[in-house]
C-alpha atoms as a PDB file:
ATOM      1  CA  UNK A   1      45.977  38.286  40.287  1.00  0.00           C
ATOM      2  CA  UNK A   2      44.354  38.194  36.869  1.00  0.00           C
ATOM      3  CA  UNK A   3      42.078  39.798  34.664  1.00  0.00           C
ATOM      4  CA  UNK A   4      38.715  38.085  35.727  1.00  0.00           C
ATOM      5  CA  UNK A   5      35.458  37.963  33.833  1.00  0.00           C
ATOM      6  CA  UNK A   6      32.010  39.209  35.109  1.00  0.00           C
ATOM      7  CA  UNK A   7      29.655  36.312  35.493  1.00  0.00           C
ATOM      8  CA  UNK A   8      27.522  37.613  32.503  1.00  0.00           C
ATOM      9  CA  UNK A   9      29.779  38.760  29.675  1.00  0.00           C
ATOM     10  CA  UNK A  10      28.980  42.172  28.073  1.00  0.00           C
ATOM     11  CA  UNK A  11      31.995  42.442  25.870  1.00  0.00           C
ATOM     12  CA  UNK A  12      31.645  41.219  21.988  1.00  0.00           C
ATOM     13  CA  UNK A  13      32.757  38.354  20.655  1.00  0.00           C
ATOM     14  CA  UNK A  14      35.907  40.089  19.459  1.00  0.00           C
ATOM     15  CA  UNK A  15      36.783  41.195  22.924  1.00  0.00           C
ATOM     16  CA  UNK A  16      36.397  37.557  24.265  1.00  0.00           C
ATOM     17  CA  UNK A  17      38.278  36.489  21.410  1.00  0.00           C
ATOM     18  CA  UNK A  18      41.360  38.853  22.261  1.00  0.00           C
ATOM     19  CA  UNK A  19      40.938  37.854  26.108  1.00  0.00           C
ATOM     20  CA  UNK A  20      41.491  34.158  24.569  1.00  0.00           C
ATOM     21  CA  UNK A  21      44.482  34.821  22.569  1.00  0.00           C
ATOM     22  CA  UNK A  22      46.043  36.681  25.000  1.00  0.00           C
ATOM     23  CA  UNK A  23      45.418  33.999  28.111  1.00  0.00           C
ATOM     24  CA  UNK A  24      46.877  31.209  25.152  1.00  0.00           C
ATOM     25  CA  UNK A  25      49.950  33.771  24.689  1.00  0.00           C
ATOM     26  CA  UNK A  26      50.865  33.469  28.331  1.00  0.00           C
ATOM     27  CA  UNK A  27      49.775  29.578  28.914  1.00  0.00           C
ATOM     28  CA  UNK A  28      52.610  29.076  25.756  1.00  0.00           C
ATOM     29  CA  UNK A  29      54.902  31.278  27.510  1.00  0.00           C
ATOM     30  CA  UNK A  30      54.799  29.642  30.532  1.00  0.00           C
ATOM     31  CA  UNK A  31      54.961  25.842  28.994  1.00  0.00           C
ATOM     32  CA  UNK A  32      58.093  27.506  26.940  1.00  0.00           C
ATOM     33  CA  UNK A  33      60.097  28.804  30.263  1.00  0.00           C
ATOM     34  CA  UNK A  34      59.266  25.346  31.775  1.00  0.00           C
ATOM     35  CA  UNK A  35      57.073  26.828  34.317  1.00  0.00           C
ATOM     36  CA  UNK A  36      52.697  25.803  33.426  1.00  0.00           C
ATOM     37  CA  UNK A  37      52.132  25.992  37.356  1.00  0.00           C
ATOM     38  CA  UNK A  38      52.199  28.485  39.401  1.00  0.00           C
ATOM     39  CA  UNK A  39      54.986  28.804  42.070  1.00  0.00           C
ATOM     40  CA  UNK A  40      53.650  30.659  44.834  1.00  0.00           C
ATOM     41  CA  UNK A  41      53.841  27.622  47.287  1.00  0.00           C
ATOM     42  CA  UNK A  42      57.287  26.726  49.003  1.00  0.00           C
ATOM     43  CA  UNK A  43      56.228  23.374  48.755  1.00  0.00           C
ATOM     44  CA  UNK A  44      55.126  22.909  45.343  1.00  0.00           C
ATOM     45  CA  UNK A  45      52.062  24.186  43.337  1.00  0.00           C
ATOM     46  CA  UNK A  46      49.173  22.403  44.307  1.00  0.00           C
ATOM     47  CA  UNK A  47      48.462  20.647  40.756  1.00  0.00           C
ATOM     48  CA  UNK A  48      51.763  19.392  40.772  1.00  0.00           C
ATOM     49  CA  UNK A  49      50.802  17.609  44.454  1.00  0.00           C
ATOM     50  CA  UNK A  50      47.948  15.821  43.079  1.00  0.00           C
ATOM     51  CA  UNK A  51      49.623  14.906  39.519  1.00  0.00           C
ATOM     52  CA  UNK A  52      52.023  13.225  42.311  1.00  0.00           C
ATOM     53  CA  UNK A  53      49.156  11.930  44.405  1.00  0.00           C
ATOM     54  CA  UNK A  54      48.112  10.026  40.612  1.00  0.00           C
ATOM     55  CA  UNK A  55      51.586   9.050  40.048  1.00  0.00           C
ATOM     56  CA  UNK A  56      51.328   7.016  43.129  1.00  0.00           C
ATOM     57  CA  UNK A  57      48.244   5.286  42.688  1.00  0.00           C
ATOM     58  CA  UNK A  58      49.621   4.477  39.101  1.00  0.00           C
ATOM     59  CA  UNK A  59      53.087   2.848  40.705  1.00  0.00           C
ATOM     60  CA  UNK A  60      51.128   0.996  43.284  1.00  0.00           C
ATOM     61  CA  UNK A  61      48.318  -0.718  40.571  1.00  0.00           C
ATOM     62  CA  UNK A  62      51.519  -1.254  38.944  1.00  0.00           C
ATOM     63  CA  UNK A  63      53.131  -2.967  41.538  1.00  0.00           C
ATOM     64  CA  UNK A  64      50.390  -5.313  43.008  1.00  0.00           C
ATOM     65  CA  UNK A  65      50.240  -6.271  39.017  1.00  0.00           C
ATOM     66  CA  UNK A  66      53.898  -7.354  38.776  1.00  0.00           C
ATOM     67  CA  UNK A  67      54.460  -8.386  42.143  1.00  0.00           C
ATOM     68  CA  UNK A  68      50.787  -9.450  43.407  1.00  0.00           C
ATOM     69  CA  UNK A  69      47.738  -7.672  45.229  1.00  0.00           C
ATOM     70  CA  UNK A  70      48.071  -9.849  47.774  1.00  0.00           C
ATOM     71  CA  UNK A  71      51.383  -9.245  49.031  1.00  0.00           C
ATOM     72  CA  UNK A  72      50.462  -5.109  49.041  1.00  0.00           C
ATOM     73  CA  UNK A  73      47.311  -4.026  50.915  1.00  0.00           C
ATOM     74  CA  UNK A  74      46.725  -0.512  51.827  1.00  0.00           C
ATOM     75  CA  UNK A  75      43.178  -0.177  51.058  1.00  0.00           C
ATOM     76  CA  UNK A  76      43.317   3.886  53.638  1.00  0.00           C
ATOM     77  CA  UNK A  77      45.861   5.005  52.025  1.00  0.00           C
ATOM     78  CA  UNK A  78      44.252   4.376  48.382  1.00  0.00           C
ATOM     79  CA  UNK A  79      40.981   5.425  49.216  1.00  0.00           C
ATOM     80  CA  UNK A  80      42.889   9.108  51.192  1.00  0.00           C
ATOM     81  CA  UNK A  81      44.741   9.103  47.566  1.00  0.00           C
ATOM     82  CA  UNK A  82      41.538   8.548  45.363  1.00  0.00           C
ATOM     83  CA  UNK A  83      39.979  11.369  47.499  1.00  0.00           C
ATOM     84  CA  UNK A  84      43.261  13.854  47.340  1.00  0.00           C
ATOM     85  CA  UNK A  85      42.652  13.693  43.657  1.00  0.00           C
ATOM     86  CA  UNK A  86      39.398  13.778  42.814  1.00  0.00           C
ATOM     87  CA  UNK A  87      38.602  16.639  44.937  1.00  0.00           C
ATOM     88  CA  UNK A  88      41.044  18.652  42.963  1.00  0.00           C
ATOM     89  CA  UNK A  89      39.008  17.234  39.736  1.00  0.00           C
ATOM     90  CA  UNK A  90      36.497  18.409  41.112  1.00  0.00           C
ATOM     91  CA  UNK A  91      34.704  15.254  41.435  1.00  0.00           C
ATOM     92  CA  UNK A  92      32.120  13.799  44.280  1.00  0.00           C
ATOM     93  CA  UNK A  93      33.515  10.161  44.822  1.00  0.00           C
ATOM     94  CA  UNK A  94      30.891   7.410  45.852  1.00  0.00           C
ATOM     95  CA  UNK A  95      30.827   4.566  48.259  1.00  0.00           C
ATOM     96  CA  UNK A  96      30.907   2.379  45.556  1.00  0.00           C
ATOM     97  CA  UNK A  97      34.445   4.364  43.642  1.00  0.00           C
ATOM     98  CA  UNK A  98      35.942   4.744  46.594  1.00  0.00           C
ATOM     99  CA  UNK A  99      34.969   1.036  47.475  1.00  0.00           C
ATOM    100  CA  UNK A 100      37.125  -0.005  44.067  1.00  0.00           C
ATOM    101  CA  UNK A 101      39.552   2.251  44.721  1.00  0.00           C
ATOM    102  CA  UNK A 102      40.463   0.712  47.854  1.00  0.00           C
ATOM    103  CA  UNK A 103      41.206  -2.709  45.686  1.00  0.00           C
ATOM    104  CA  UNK A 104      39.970  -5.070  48.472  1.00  0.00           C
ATOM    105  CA  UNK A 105      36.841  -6.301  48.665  1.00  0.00           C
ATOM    106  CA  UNK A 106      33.505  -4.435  49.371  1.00  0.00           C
ATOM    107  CA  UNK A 107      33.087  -5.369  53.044  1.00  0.00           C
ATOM    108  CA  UNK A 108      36.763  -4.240  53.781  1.00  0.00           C
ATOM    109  CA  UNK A 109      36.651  -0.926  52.629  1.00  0.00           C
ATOM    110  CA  UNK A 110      33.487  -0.360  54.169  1.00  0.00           C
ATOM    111  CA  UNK A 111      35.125  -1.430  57.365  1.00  0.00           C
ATOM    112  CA  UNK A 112      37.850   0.982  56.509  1.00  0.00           C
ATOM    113  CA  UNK A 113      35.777   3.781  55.360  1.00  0.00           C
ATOM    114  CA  UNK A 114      34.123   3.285  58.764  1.00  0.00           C
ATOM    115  CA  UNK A 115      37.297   3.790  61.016  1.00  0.00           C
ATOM    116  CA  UNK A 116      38.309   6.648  58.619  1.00  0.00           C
ATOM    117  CA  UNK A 117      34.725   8.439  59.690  1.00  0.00           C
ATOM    118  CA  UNK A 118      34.937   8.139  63.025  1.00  0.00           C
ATOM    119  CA  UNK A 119      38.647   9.555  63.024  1.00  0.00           C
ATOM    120  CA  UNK A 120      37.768  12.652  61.531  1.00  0.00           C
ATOM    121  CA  UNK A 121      39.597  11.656  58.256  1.00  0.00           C
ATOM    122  CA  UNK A 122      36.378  11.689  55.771  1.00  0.00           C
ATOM    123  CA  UNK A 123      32.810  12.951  55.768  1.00  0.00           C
ATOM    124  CA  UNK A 124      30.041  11.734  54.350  1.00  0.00           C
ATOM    125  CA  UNK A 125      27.437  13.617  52.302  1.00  0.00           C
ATOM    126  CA  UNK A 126      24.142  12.899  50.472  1.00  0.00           C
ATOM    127  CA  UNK A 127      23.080  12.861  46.877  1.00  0.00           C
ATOM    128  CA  UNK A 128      20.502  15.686  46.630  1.00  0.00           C
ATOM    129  CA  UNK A 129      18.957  13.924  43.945  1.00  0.00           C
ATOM    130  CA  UNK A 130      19.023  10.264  45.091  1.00  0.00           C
ATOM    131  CA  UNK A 131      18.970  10.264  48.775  1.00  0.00           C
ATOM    132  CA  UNK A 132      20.153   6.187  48.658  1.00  0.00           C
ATOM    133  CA  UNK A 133      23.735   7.897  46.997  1.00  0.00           C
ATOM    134  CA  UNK A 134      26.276   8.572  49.826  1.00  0.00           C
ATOM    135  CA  UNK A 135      29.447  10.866  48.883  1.00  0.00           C
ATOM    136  CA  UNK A 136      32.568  10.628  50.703  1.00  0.00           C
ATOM    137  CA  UNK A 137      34.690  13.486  51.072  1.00  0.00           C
ATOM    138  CA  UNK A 138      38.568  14.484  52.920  1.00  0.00           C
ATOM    139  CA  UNK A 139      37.803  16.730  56.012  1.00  0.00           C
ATOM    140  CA  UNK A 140      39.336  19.925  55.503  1.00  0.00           C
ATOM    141  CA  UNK A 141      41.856  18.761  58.117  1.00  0.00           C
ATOM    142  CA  UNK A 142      43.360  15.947  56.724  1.00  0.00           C
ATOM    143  CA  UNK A 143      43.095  17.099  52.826  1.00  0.00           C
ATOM    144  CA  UNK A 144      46.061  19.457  54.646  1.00  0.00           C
ATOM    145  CA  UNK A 145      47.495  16.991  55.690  1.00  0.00           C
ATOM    146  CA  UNK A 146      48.060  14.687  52.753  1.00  0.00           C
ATOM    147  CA  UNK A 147      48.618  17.572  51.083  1.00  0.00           C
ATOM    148  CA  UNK A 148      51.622  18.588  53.163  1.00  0.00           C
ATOM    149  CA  UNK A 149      52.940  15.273  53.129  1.00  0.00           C
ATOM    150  CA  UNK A 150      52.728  14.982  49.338  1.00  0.00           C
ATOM    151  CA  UNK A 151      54.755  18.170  48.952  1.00  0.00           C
ATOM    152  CA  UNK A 152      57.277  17.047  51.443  1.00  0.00           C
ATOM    153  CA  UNK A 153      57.588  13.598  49.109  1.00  0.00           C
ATOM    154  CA  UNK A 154      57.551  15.586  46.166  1.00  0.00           C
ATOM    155  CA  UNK A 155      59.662  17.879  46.768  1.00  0.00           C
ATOM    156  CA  UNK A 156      62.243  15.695  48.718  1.00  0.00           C
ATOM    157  CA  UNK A 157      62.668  13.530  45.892  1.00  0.00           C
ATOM    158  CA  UNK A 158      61.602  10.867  47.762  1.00  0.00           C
ATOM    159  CA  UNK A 159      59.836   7.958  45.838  1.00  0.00           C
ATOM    160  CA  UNK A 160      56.064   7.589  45.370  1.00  0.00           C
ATOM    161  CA  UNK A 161      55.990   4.716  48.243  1.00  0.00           C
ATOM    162  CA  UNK A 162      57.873   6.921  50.755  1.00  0.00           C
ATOM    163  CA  UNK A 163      56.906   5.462  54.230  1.00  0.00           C
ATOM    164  CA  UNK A 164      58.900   6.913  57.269  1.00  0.00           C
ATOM    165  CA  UNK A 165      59.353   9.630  59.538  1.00  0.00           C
ATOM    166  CA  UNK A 166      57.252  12.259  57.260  1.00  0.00           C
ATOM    167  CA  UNK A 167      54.336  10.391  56.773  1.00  0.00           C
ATOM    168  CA  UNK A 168      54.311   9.384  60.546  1.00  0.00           C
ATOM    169  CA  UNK A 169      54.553  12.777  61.699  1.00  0.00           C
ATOM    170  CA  UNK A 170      51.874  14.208  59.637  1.00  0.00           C
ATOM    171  CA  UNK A 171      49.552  12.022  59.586  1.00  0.00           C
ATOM    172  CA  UNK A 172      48.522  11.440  62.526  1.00  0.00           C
END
């Protein structure tokens, strides 16, 4: 692939320096021929899936603003959004976050997140340094799976609140 570093660098400051104008030189050539992301995947680079995954979450917060909350209530799909992103962060997402990311009250999403655990969809995982702090994470499985679906949408040109036949048939 790359050039990659040891763990412990030996070199001197000149030769990291050189390593660091030469990895700008190709991130500017790459902005310049319109292509920052890499490629490789038929169904869009992976970045490009979650900067999608965000776009959505902005155009729904957007919608329940102009249109009203109340009207639009998907509190799994936000929370299997919020998750989508922030594992590609990387961040660990809370109880609590994902709670507010759901945008319906406390007791709902818990009621959600519930149903989402016993489906396979999420996993939970303690804080090793406060053992009240719960983290709740994507299986591998379904990560995939949003992740497929997100590059079908993405790719299709499909809108960010795409229901239908592709979101049916992979996730379930």
């Amino acid at each position: 692939m790359g050039q990659e570093l040891p763990l412990h660098w030996s070199g001197t400051k000149s030769d990291l320096e050189k390593l660091a104008d030469e990895f700008v030189a190709k991130l500017k050539s790459r902005v310049g021929e319109g292509r920052l992301f890499s490629t490789d995947s038929v169904d869009g680079p992976p970045m490009n899936r979650m900067m999608f995954a965000q776009t959505i979450i902005k155009r729904r917060r957007e919608r329940e603003r102009l249109l009203g909350a109340d009207l639009f209530s998907d509190p799994v799909w936000d929370m299997m959004l919020d998750l989508f992103v922030n594992a590609r962060i990387p961040k660990r997402v809370s109880v609590s976050s994902l709670c507010i990311a759901a945008t319906v009250p406390a007791t709902t999403a818990l009621r959600h997140l519930k149903v989402m655990e016993s489906r396979g969809i999420v996993i939970r995982t303690k804080d090793h340094l406060d053992q009240r702090r719960l983290y709740i994470g994507l299986t591998a499985e379904w990560d995939e799976k949003i992740d497929q679906l997100l590059g079908l949408w993405s790719n299709s040109g499909r809108g960010a609140e795409c229901p239908g036949n592709a979101a049916t048939a992979i996730l379930r």
